[in-house]
PDB file of N, CA and C in Angstrom:
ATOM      1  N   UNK A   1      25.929  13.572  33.918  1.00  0.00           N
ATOM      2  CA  UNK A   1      26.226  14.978  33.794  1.00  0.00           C
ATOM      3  C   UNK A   1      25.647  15.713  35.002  1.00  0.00           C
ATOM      4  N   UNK A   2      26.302  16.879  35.512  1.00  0.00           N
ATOM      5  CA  UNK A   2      26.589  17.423  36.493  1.00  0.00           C
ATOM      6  C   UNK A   2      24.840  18.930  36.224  1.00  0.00           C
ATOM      7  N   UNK A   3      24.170  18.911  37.159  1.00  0.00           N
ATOM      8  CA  UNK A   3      22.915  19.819  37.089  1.00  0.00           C
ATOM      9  C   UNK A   3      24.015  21.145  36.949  1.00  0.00           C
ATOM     10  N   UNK A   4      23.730  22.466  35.926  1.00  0.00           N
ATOM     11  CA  UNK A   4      23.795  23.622  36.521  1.00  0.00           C
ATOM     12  C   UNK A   4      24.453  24.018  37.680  1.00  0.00           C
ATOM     13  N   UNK A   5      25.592  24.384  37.868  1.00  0.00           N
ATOM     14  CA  UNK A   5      25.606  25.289  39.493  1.00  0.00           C
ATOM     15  C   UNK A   5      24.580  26.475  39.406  1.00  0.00           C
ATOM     16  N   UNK A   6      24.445  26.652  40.461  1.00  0.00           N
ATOM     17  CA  UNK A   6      23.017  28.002  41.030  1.00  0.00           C
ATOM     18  C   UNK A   6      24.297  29.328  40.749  1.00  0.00           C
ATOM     19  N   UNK A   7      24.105  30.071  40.693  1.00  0.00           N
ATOM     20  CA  UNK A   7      24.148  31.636  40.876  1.00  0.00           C
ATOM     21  C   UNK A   7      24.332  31.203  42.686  1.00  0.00           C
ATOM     22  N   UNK A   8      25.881  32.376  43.061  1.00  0.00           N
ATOM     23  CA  UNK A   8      25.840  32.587  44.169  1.00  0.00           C
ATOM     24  C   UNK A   8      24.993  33.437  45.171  1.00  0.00           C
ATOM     25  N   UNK A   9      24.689  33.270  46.179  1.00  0.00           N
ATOM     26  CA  UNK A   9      23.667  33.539  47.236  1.00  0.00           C
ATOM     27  C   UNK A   9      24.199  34.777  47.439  1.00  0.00           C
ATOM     28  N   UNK A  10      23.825  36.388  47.294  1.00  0.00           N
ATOM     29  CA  UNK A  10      24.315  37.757  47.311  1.00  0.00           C
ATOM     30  C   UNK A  10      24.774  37.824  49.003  1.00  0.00           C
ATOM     31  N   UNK A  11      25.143  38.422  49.204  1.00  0.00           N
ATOM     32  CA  UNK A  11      25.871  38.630  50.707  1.00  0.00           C
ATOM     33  C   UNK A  11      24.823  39.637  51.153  1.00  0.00           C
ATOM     34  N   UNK A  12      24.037  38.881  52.114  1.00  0.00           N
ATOM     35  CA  UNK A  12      22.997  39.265  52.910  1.00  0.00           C
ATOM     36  C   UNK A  12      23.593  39.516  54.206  1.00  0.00           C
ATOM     37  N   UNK A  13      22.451  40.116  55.184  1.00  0.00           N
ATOM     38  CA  UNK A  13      22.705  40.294  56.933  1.00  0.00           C
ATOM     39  C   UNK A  13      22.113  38.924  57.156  1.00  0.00           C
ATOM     40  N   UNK A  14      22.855  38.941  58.439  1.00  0.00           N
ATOM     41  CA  UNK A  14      22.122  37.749  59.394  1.00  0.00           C
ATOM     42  C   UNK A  14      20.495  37.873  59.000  1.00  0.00           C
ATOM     43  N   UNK A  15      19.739  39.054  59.717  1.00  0.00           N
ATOM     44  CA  UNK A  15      18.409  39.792  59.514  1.00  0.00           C
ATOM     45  C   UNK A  15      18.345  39.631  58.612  1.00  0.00           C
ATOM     46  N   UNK A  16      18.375  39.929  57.242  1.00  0.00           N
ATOM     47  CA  UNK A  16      18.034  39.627  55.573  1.00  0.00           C
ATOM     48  C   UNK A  16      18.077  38.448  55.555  1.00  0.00           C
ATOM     49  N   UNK A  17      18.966  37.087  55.882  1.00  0.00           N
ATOM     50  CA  UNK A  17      18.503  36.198  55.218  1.00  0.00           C
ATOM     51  C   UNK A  17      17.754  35.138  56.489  1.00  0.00           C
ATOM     52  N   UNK A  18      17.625  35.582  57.835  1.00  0.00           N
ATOM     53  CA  UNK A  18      16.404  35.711  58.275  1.00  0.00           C
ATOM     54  C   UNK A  18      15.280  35.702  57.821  1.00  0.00           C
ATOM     55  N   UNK A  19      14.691  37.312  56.703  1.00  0.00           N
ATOM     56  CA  UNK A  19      13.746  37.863  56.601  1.00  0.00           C
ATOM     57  C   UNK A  19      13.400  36.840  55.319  1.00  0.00           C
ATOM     58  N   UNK A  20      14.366  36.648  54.575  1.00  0.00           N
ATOM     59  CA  UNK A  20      13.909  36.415  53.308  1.00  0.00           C
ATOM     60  C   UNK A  20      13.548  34.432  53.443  1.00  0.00           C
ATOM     61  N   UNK A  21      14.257  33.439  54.745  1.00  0.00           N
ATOM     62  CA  UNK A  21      13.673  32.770  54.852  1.00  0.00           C
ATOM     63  C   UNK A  21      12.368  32.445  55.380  1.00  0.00           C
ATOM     64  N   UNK A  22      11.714  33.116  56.696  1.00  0.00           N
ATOM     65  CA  UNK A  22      10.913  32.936  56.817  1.00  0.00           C
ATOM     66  C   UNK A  22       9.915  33.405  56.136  1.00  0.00           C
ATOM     67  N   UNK A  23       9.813  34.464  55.114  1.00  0.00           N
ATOM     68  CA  UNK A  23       9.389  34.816  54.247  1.00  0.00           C
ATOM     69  C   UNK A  23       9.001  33.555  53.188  1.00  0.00           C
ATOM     70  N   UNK A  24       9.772  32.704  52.663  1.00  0.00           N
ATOM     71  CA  UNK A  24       9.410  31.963  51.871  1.00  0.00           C
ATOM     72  C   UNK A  24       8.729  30.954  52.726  1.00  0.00           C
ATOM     73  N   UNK A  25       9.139  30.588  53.677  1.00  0.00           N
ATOM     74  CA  UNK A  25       8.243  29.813  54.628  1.00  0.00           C
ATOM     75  C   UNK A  25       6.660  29.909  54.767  1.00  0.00           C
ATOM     76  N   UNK A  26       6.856  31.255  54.592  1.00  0.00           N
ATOM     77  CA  UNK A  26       5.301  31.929  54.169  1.00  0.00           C
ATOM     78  C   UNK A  26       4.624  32.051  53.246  1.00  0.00           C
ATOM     79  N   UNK A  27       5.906  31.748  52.200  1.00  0.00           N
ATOM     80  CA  UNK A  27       4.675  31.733  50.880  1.00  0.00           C
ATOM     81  C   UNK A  27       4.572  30.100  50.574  1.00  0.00           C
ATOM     82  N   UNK A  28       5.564  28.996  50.731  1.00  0.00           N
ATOM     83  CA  UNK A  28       4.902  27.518  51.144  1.00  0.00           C
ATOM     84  C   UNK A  28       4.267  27.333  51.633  1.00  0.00           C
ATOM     85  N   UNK A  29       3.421  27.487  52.736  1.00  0.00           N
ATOM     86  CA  UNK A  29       2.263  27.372  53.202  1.00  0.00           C
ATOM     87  C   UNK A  29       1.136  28.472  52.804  1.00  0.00           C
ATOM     88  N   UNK A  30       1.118  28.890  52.269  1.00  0.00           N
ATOM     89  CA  UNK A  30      -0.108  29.958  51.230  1.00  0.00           C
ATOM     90  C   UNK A  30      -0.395  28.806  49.753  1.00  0.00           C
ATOM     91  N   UNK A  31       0.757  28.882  49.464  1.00  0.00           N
ATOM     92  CA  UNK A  31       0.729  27.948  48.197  1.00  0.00           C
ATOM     93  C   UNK A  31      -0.157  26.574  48.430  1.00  0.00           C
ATOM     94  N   UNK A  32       0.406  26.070  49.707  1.00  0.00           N
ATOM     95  CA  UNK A  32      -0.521  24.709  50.287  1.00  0.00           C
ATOM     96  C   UNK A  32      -2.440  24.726  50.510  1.00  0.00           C
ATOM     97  N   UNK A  33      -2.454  26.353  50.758  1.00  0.00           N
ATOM     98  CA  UNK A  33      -3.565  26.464  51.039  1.00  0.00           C
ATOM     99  C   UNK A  33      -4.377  27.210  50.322  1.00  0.00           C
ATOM    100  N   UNK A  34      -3.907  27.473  48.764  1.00  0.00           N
ATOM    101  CA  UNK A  34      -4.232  28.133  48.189  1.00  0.00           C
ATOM    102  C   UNK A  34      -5.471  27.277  47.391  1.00  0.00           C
ATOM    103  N   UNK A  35      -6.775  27.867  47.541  1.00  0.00           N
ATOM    104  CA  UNK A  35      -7.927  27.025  47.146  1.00  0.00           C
ATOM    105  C   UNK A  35      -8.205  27.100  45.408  1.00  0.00           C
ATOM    106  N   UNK A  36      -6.973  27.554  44.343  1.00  0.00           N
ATOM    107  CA  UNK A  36      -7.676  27.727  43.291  1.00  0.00           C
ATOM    108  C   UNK A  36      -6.619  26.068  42.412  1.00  0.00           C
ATOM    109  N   UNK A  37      -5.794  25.598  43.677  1.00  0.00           N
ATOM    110  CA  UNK A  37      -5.090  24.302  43.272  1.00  0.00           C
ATOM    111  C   UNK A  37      -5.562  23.338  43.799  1.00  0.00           C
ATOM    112  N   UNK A  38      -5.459  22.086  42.935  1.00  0.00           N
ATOM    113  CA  UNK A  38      -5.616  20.649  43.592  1.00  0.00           C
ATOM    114  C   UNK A  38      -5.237  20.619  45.081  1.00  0.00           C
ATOM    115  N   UNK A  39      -6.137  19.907  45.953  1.00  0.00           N
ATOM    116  CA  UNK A  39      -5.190  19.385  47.076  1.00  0.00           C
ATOM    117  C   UNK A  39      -6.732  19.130  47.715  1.00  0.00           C
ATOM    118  N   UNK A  40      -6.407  18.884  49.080  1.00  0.00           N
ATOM    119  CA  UNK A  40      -7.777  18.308  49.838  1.00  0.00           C
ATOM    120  C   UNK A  40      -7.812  19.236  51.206  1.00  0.00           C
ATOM    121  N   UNK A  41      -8.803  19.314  52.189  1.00  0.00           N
ATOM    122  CA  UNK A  41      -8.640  20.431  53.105  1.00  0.00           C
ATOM    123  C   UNK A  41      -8.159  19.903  54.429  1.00  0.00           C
ATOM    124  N   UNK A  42      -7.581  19.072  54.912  1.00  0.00           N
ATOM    125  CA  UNK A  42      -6.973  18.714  55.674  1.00  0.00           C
ATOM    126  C   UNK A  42      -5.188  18.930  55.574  1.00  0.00           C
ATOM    127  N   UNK A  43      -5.075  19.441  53.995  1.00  0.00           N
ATOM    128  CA  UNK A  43      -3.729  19.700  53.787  1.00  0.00           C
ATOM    129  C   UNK A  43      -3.809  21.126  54.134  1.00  0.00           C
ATOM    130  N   UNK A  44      -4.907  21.790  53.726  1.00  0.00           N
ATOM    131  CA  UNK A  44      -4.828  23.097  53.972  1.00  0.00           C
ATOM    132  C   UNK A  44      -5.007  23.803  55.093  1.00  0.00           C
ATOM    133  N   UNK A  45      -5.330  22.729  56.116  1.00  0.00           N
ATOM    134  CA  UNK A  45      -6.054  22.772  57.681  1.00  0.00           C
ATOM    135  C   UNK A  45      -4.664  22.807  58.287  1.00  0.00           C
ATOM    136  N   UNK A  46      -4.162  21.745  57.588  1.00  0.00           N
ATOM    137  CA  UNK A  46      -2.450  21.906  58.001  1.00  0.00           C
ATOM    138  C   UNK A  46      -1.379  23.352  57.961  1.00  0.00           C
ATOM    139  N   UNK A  47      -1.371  23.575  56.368  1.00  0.00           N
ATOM    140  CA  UNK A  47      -1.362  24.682  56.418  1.00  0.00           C
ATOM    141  C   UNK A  47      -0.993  25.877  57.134  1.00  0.00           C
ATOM    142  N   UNK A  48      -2.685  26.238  57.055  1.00  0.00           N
ATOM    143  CA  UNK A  48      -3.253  27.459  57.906  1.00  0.00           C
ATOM    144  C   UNK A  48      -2.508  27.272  59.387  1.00  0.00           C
ATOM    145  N   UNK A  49      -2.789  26.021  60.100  1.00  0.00           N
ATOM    146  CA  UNK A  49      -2.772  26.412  61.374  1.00  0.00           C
ATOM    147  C   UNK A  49      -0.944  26.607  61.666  1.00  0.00           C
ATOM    148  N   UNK A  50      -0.602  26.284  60.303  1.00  0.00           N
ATOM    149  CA  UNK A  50       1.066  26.655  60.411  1.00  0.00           C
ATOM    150  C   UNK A  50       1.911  27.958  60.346  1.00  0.00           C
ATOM    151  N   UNK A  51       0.953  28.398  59.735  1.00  0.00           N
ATOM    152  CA  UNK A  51       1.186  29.735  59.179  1.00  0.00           C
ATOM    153  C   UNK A  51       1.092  30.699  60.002  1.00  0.00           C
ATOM    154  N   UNK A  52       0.116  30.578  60.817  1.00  0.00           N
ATOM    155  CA  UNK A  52       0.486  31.265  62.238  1.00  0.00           C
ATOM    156  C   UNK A  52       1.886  31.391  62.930  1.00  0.00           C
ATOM    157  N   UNK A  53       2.490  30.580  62.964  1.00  0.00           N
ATOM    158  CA  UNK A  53       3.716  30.368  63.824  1.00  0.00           C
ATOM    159  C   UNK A  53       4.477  31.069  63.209  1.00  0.00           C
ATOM    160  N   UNK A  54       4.612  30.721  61.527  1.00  0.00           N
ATOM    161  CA  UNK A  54       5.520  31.258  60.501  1.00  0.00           C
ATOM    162  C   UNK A  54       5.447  32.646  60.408  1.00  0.00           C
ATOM    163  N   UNK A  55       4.068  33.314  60.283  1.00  0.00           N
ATOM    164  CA  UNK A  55       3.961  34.846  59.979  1.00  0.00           C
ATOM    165  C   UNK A  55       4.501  35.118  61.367  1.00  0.00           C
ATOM    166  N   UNK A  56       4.451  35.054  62.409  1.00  0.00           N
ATOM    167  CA  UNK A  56       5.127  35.554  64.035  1.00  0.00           C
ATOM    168  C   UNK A  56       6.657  35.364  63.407  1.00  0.00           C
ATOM    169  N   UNK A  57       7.088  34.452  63.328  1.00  0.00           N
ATOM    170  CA  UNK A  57       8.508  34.585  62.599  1.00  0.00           C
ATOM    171  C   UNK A  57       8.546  35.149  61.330  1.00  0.00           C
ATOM    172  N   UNK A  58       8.400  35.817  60.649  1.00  0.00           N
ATOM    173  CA  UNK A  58       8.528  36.648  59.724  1.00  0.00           C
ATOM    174  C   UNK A  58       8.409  38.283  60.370  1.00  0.00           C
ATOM    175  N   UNK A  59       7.482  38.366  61.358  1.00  0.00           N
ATOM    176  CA  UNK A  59       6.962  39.431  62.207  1.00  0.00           C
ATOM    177  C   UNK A  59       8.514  40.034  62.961  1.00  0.00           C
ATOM    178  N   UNK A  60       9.255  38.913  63.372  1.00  0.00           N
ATOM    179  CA  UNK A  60       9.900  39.514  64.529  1.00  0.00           C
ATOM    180  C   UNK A  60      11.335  39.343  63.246  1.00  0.00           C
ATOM    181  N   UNK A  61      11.718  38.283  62.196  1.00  0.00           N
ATOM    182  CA  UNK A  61      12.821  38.885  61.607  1.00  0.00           C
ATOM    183  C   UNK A  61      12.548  40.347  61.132  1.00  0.00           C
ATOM    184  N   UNK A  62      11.250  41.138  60.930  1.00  0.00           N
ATOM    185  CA  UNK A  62      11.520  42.014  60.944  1.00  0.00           C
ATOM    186  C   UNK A  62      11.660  43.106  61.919  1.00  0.00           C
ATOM    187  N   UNK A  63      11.477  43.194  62.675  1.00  0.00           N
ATOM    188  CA  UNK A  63      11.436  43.762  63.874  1.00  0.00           C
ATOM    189  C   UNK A  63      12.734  43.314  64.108  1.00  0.00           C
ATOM    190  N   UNK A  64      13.796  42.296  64.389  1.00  0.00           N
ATOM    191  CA  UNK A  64      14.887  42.633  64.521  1.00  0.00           C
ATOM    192  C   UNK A  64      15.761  43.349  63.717  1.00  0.00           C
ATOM    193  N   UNK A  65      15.627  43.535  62.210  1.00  0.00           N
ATOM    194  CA  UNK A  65      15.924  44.206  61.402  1.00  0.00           C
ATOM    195  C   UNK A  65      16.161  45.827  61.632  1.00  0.00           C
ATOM    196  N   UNK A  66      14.856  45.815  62.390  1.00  0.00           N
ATOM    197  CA  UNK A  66      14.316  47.235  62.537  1.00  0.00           C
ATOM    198  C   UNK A  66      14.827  47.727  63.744  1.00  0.00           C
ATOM    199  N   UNK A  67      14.791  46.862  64.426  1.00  0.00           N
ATOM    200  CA  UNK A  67      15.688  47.191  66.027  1.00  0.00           C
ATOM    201  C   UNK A  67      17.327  47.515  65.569  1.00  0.00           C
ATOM    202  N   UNK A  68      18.091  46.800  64.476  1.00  0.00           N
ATOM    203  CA  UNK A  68      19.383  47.126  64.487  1.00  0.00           C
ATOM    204  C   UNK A  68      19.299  47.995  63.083  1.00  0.00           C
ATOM    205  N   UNK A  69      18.381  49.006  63.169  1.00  0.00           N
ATOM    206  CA  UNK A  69      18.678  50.189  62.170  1.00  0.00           C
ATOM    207  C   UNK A  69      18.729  49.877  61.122  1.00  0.00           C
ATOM    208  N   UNK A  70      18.475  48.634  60.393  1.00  0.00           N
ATOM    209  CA  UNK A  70      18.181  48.415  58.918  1.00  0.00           C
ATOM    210  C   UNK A  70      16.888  48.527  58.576  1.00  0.00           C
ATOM    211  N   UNK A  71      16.623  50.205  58.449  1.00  0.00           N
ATOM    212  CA  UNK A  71      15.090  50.542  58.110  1.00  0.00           C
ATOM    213  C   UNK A  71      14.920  50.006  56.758  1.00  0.00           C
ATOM    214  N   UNK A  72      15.549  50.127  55.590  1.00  0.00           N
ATOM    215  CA  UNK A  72      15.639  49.703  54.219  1.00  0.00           C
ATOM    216  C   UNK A  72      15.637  48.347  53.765  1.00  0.00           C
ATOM    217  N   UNK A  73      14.640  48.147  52.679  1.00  0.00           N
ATOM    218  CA  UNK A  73      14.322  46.996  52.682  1.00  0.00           C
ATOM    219  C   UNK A  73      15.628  46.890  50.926  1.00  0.00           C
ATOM    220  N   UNK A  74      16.495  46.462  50.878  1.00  0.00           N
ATOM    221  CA  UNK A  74      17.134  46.552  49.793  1.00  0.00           C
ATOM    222  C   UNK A  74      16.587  45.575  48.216  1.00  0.00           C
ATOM    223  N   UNK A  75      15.660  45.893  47.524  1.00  0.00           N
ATOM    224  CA  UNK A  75      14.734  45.061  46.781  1.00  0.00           C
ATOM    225  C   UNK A  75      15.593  44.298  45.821  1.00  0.00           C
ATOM    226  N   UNK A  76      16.799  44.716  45.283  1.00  0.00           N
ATOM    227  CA  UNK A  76      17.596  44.090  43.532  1.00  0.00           C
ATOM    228  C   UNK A  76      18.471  42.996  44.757  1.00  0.00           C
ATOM    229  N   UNK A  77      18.582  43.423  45.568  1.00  0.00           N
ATOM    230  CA  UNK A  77      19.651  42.374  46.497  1.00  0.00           C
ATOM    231  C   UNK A  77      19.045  41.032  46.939  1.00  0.00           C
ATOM    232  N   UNK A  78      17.578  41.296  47.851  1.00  0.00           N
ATOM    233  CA  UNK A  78      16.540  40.428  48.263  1.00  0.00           C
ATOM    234  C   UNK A  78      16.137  39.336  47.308  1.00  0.00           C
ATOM    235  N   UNK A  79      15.711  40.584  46.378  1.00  0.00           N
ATOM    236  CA  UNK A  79      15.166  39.775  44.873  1.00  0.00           C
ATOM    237  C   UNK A  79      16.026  39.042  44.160  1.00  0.00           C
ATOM    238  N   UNK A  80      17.490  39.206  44.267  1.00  0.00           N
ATOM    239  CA  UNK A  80      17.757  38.265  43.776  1.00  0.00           C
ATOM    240  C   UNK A  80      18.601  36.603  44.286  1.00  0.00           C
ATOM    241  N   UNK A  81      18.525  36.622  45.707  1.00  0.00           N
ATOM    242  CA  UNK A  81      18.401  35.987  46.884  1.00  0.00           C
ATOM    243  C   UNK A  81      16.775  35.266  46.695  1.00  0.00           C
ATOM    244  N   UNK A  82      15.513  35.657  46.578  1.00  0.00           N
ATOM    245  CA  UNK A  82      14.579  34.645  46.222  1.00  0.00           C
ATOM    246  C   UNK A  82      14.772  34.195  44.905  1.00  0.00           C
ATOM    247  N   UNK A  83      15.578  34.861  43.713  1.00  0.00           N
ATOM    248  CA  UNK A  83      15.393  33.995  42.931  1.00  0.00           C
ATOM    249  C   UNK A  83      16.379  32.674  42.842  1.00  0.00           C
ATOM    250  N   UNK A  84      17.491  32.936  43.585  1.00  0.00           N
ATOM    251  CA  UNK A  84      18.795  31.970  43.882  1.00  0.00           C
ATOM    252  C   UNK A  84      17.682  30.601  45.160  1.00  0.00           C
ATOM    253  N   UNK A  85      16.888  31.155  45.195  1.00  0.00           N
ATOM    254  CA  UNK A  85      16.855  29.629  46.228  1.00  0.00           C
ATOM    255  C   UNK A  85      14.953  29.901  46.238  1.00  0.00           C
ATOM    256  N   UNK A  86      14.797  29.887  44.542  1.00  0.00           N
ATOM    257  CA  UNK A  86      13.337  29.677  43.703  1.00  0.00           C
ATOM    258  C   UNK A  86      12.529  29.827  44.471  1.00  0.00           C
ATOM    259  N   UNK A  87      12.879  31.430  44.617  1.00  0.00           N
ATOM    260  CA  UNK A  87      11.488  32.075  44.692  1.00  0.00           C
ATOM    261  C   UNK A  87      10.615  31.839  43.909  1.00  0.00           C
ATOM    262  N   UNK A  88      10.727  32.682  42.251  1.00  0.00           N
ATOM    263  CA  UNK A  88       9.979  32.789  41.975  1.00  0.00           C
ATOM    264  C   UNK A  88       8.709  31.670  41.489  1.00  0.00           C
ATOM    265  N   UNK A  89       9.670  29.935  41.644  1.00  0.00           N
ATOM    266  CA  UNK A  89       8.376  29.055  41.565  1.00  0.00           C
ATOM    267  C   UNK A  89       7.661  28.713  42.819  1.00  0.00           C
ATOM    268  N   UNK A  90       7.795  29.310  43.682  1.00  0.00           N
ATOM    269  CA  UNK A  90       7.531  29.039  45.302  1.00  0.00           C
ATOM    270  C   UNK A  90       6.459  30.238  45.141  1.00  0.00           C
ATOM    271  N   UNK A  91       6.656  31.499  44.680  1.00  0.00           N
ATOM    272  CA  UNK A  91       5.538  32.583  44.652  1.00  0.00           C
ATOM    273  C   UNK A  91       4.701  32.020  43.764  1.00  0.00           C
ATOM    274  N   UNK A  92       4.873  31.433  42.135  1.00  0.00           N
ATOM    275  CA  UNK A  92       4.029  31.269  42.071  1.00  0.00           C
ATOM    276  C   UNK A  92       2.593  30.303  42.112  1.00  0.00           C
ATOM    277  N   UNK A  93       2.900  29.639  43.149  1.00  0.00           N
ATOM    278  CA  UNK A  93       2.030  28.572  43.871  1.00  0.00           C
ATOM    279  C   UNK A  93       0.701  29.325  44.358  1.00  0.00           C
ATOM    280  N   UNK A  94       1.050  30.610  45.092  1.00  0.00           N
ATOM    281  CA  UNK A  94       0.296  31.436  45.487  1.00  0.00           C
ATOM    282  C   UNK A  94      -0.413  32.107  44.521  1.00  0.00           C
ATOM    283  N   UNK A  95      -0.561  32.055  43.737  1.00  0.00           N
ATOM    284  CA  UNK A  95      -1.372  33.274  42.615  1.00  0.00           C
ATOM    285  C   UNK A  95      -2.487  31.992  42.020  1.00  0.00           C
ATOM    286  N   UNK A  96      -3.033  32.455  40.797  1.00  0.00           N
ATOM    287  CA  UNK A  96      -4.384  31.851  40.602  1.00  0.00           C
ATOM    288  C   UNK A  96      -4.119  31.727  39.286  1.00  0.00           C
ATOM    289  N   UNK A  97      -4.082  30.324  38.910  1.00  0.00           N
ATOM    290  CA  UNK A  97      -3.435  30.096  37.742  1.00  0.00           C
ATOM    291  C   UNK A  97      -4.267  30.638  36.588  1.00  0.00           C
ATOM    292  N   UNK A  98      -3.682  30.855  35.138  1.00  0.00           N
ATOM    293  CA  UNK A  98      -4.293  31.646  34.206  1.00  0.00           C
ATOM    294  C   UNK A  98      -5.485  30.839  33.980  1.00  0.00           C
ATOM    295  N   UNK A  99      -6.121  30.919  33.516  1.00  0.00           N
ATOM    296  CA  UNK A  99      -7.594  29.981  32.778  1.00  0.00           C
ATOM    297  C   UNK A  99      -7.424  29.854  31.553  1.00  0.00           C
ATOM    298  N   UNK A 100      -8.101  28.541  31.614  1.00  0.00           N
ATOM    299  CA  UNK A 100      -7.801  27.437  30.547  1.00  0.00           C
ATOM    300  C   UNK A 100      -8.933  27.255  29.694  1.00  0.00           C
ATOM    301  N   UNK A 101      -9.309  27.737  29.191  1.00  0.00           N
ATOM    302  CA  UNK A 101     -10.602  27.448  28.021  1.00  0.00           C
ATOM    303  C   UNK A 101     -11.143  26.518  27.863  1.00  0.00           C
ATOM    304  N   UNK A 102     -12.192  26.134  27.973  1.00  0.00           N
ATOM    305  CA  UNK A 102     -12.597  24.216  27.147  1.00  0.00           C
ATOM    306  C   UNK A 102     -13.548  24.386  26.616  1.00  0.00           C
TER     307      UNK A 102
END
């Protein structure tokens, strides 16, 4: 049996789906280096020193955005563009998981 088809990908700009990839690019490597999850610090050494490159590309999809007059960040459109290509389990890598009682 055949997985689910996804929900189609909303009709973004070049710049939007630019913004919204390197964007997630950015929150995969946060998630990697996020110290309240398993992992070891050479993954997170990895990481970090990646994330540099990535936030500069996130920096300038916006700035081209902004250069061709798309001051507006359109949020129900974006948002639902991260959730078509799972955002929201990619964000939540980054947050600090609830606590667990023992």
């Amino acid at each position: 049996m055949l997985p689910p088809e996804l929900p189609p990908l909303p009709a973004l700009t070049r710049a939007e789906g630019e913004l919204i990839d390197r964007y997630l690019d950015v929150v995969d490597l946060l998630g990697r280096i996020n110290p309240a999850h398993h992992g070891d610090t050479y993954r997170g050494l990895r990481a970090a020193q990646a994330l540099v490159a990535k936030a500069a590309e996130l920096r300038d999809a916006l700035t081209l955005m902004h250069q061709r007059g798309e001051t507006e960040l359109h949020a129900a459109t974006l948002a639902r563009a991260l959730r078509v290509l799972d955002g929201e389990r990619r964000t939540a890598r980054v947050t600090v998981p609830p606590h667990v009682g023992s």
